[in-house]
C-alpha atoms as a PDB file:
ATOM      1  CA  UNK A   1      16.981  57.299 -41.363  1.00  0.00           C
ATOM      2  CA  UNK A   2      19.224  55.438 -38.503  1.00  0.00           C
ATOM      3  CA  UNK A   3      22.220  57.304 -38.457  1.00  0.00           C
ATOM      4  CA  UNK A   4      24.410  54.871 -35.915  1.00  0.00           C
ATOM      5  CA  UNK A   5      24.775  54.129 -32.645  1.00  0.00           C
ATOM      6  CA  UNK A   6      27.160  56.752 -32.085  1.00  0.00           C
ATOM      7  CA  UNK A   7      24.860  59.457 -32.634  1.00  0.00           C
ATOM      8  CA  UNK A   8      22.213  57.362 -30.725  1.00  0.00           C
ATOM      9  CA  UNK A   9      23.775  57.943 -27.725  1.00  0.00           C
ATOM     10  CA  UNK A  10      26.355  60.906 -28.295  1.00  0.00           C
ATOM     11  CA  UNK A  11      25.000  63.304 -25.340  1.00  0.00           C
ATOM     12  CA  UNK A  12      26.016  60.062 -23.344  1.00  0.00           C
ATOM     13  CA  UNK A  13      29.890  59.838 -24.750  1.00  0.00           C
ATOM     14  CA  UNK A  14      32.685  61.505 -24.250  1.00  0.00           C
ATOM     15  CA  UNK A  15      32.553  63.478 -27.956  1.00  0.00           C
ATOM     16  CA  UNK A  16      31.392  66.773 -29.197  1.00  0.00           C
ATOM     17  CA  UNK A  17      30.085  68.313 -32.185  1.00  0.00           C
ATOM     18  CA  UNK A  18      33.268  68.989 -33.465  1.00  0.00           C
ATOM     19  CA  UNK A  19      34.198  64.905 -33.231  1.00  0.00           C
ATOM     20  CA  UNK A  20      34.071  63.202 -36.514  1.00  0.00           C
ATOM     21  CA  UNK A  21      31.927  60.344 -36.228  1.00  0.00           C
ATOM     22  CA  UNK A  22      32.334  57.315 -38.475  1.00  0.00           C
ATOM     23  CA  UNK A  23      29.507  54.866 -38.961  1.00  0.00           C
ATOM     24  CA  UNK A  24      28.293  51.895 -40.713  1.00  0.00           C
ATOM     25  CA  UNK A  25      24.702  52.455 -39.501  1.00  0.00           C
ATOM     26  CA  UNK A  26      25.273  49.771 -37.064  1.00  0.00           C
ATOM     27  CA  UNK A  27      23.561  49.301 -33.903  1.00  0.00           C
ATOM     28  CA  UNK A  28      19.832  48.712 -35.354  1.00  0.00           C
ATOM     29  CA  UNK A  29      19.387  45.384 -36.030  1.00  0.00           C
ATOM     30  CA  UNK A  30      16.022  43.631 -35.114  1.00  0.00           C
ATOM     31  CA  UNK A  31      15.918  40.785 -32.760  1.00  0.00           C
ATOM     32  CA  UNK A  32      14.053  37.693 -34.294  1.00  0.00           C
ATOM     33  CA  UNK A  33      11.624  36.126 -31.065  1.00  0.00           C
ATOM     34  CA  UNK A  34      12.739  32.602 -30.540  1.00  0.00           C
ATOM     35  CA  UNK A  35       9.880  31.025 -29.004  1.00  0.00           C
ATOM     36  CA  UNK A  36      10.691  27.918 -29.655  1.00  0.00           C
ATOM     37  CA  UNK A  37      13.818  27.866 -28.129  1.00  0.00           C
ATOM     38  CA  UNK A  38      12.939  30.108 -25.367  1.00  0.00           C
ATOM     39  CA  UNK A  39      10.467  26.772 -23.880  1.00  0.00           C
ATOM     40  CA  UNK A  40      13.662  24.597 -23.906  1.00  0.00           C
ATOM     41  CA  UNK A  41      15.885  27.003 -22.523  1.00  0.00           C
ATOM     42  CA  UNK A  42      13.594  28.660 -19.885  1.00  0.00           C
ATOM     43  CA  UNK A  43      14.795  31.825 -20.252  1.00  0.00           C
ATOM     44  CA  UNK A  44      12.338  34.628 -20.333  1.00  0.00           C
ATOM     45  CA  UNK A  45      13.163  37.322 -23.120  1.00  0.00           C
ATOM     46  CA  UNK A  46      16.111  35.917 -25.649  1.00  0.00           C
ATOM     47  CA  UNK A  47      16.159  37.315 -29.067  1.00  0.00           C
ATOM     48  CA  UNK A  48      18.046  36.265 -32.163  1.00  0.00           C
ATOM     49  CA  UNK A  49      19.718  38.957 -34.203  1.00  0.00           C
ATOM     50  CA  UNK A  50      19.850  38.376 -38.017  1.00  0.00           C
ATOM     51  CA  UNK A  51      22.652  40.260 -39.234  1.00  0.00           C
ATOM     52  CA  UNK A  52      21.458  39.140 -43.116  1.00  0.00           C
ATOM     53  CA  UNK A  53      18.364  41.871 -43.130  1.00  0.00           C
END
């Protein structure tokens, strides 16, 4: 189970294990490949992010 972004990355934050951590399990969305617009933009790796999963 993702527990958040926070957690993620806590050894890389300024927060202990004593620091309450609030989250909304954010931070894990997928990116969507765009290929289609990727060809008319020319831009190598672009992802969309659908917040609606």
């Amino acid at each position: 189970m993702w527990t958040g972004i926070i957690e993620k990355y806590r050894a890389y934050l300024p927060v202990s294990e004593q620091t309450p951590i609030v989250s909304l399990c954010e931070g894990n969305t997928p990116l969507i490949p765009i290929d289609n617009l990727l060809k008319r933009w020319a831009y190598p790796h672009v992802g969309m992010s659908n917040t609606k999963v």
